[in-house]
C-alpha atoms as a PDB file:
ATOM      1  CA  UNK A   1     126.865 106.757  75.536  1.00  0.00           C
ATOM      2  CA  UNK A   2     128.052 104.565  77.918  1.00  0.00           C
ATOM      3  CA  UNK A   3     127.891 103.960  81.676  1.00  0.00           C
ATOM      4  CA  UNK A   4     130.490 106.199  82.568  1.00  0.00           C
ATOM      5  CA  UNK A   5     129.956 108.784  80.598  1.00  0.00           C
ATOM      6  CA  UNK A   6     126.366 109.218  82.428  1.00  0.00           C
ATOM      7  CA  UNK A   7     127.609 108.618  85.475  1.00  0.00           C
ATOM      8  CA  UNK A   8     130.425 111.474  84.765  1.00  0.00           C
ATOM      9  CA  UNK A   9     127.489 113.897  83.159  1.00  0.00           C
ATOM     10  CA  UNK A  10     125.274 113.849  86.820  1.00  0.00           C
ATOM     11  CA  UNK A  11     128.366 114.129  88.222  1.00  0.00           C
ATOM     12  CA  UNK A  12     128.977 117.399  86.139  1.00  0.00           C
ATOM     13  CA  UNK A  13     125.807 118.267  86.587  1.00  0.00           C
ATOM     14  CA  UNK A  14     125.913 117.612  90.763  1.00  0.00           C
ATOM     15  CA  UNK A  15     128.805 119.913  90.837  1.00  0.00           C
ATOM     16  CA  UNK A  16     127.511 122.576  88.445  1.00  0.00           C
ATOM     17  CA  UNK A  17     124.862 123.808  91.324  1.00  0.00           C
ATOM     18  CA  UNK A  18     128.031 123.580  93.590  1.00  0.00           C
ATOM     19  CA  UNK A  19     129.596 126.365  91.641  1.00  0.00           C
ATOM     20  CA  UNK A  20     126.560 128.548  91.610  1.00  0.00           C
ATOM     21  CA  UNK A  21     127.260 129.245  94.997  1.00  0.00           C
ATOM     22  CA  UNK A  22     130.089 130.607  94.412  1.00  0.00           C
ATOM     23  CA  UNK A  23     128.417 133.753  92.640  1.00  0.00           C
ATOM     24  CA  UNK A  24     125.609 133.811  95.197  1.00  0.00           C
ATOM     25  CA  UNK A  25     126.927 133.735  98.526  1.00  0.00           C
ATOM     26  CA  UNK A  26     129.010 135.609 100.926  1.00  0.00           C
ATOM     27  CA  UNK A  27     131.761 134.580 103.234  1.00  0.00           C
ATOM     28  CA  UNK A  28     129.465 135.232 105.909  1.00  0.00           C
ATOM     29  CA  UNK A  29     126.532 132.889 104.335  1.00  0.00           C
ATOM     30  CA  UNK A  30     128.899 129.833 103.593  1.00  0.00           C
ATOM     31  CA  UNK A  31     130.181 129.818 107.142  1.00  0.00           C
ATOM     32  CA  UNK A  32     126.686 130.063 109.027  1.00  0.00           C
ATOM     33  CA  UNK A  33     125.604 127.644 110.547  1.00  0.00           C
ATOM     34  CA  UNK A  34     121.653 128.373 111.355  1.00  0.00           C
ATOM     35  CA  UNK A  35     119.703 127.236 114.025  1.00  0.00           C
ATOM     36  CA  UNK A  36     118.661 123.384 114.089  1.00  0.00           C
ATOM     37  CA  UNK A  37     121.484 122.704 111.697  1.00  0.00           C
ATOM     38  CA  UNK A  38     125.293 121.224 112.856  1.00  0.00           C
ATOM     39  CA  UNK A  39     126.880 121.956 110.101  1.00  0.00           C
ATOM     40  CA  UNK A  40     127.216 125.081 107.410  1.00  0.00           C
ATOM     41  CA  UNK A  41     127.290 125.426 103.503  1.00  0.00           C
ATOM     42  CA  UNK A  42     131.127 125.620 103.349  1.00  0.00           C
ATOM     43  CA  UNK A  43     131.258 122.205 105.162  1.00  0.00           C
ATOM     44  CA  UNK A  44     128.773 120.567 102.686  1.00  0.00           C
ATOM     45  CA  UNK A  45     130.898 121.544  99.497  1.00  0.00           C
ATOM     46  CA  UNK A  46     134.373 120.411 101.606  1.00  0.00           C
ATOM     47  CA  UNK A  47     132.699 117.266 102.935  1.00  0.00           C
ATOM     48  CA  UNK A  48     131.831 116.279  99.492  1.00  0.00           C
ATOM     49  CA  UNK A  49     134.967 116.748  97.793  1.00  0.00           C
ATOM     50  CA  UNK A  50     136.678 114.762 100.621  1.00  0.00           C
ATOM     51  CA  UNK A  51     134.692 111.795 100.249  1.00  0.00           C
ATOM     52  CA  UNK A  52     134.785 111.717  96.421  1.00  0.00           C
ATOM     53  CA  UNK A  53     138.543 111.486  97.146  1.00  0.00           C
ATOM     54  CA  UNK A  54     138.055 108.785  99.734  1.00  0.00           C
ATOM     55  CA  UNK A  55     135.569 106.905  97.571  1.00  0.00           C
ATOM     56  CA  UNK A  56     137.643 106.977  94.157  1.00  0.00           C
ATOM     57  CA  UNK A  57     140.968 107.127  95.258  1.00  0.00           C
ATOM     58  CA  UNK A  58     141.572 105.898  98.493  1.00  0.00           C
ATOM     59  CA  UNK A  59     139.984 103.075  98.339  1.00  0.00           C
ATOM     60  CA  UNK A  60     141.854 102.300  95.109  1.00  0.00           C
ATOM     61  CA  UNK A  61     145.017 102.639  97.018  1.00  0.00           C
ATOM     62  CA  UNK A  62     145.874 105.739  95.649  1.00  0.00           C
ATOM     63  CA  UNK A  63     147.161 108.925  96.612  1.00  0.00           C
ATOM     64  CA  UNK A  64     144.011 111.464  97.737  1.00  0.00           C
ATOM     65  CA  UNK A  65     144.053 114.804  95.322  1.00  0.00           C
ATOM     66  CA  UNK A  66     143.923 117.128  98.785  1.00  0.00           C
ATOM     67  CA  UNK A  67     146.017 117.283 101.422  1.00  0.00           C
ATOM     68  CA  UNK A  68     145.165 115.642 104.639  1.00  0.00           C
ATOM     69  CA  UNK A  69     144.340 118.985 106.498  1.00  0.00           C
ATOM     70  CA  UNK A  70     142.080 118.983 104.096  1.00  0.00           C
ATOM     71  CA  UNK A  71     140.862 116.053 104.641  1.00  0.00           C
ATOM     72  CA  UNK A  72     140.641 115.920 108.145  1.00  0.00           C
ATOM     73  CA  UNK A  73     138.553 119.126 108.166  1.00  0.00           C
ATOM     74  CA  UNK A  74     135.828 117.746 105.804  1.00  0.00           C
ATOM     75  CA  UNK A  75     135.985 113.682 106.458  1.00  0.00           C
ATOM     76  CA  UNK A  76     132.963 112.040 108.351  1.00  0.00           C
ATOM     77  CA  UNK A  77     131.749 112.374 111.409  1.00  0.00           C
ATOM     78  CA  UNK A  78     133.574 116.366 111.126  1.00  0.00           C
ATOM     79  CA  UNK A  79     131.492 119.490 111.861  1.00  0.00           C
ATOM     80  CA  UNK A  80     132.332 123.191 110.851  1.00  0.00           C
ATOM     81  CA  UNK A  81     134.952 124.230 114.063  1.00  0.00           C
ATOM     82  CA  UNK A  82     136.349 127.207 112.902  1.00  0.00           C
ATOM     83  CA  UNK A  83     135.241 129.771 110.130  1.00  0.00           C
ATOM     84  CA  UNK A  84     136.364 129.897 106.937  1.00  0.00           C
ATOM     85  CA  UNK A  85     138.433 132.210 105.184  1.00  0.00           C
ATOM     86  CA  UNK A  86     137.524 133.828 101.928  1.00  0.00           C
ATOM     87  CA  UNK A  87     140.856 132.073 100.431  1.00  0.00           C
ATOM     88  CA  UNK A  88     139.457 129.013 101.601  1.00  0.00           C
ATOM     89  CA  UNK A  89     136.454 129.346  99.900  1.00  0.00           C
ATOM     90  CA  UNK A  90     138.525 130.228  96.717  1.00  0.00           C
ATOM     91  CA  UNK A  91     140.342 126.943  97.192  1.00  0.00           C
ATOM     92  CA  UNK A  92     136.865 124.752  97.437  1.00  0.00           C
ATOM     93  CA  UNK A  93     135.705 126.403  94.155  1.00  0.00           C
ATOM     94  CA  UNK A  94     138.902 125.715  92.698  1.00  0.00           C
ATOM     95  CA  UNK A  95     138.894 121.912  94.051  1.00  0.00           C
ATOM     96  CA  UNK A  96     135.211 121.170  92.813  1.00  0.00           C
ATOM     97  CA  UNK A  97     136.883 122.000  89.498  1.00  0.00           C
ATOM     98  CA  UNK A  98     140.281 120.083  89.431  1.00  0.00           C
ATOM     99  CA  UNK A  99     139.229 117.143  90.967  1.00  0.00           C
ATOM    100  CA  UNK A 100     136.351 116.524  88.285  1.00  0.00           C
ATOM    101  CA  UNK A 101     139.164 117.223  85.280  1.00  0.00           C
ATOM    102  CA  UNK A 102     141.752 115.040  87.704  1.00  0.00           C
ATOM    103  CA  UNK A 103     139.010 112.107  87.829  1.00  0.00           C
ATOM    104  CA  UNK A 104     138.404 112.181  84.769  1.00  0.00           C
ATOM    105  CA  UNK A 105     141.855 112.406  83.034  1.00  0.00           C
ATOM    106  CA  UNK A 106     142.859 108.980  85.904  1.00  0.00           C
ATOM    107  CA  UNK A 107     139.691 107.312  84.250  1.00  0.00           C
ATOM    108  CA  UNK A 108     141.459 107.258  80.844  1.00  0.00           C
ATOM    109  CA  UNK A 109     144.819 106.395  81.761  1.00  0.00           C
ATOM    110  CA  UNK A 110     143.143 102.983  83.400  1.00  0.00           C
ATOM    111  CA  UNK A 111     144.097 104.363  87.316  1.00  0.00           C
ATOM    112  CA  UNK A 112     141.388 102.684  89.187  1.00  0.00           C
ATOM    113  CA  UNK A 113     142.297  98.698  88.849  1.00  0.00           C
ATOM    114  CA  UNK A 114     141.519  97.582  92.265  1.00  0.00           C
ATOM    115  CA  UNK A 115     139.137  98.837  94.738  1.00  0.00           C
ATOM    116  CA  UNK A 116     138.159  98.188  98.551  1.00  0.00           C
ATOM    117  CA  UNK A 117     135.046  97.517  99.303  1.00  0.00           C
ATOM    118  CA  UNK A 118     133.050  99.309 102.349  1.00  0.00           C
ATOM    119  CA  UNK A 119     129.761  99.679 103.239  1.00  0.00           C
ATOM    120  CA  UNK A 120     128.686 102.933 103.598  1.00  0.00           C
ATOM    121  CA  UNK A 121     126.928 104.843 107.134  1.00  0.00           C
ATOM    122  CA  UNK A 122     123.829 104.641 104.932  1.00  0.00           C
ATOM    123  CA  UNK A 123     124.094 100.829 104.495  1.00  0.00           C
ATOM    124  CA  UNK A 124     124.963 100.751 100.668  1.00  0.00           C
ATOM    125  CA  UNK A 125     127.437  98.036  99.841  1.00  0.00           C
ATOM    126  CA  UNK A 126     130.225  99.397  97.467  1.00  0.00           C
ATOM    127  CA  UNK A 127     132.390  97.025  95.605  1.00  0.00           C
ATOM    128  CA  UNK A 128     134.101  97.954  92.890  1.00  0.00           C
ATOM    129  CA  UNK A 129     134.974 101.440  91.567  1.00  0.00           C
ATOM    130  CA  UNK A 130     131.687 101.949  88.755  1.00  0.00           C
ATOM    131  CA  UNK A 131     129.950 101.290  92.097  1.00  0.00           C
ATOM    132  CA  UNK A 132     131.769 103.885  94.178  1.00  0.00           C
ATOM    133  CA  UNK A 133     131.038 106.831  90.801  1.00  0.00           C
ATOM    134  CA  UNK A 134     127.725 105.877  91.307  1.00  0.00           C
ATOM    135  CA  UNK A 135     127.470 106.006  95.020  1.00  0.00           C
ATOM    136  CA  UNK A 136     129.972 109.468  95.514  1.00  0.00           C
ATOM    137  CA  UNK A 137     126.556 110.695  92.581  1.00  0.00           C
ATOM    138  CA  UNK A 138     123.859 109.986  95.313  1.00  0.00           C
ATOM    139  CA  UNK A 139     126.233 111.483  98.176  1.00  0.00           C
ATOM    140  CA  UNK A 140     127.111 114.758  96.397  1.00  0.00           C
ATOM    141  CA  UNK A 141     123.332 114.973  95.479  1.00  0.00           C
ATOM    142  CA  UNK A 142     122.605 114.277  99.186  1.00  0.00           C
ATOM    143  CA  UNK A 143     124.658 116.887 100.371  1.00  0.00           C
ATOM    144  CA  UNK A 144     123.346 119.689  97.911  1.00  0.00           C
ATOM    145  CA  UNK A 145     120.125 118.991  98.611  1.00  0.00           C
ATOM    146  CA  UNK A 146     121.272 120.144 102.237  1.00  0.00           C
ATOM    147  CA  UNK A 147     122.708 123.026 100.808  1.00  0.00           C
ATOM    148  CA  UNK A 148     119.769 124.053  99.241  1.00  0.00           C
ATOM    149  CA  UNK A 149     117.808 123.930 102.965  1.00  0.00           C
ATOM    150  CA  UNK A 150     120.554 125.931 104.457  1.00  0.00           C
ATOM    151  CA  UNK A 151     120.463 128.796 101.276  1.00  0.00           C
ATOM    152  CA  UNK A 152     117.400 128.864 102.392  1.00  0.00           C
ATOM    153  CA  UNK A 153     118.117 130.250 106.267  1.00  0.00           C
ATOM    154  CA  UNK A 154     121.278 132.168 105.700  1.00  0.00           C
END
């Protein structure tokens, strides 16, 4: 097994708790946001997609797999504004899917030549795409563990 292939199966694995919440929560539950928290579990899942698409593609110089609504609902330094419709919801579930299959297909066909480095809010240098996989693992693992503390009060 090589490199990527790990890095894709915790990435698989990451985003296979995503999708559980898909069959435990309500419409009401992703959009709360409880006291002593800023944001809610429907911004979590968004946020992470929208960075994985920053991370891999944009900073490859490639087109983002979301539109830039999208985007701009979910990017850094965004909290939840407005609450989220149950066809929205349906649209993160079916994101956290076709982005993973969309990754993974660009892997093969040799998309991701060149990348641009950044250093992240959390002070990890990223410098080449293997680096950025690796880096969007710990950030989508970051974010569920939030997840799993706001389950927890909704």
């Amino acid at each position: 097994m090589n490199n990527m292939d790990i890095i894709s199966d915790i990435w698989k694995t990451n985003r296979s708790h995503y999708f559980d919440l898909f069959d435990d929560l309500t419409e009401e539950q992703f959009n709360k946001v409880p006291k002593d928290f800023n944001n809610n579990i429907v911004w979590n899942v968004g946020h992470a997609i929208a960075i994985q698409q920053v991370l891999i593609y944009k900073r490859c110089g490639l087109d983002m797999n979301i539109s830039d609504d999208f985007y701009q609902l979910y990017k850094s330094g965004t909290k939840p504004e407005r609450l989220i419709t149950a066809t929205e919801i349906k649209e993160l579930k079916s994101l956290l899917e076709s982005t993973i299959a969309t990754t993974q297909e660009d892997v093969k066909l040799g998309k991701f030549k060149t990348y641009e480095g950044l250093t992240t809010s959390t002070r990890f240098a990223i410098n080449s795409i293997d680096t950025a996989f690796q880096f969007n693992n710990y950030h989508e693992a970051l974010h569920l563990g939030a997840i799993i503390s706001l389950k927890k009060k909704v």
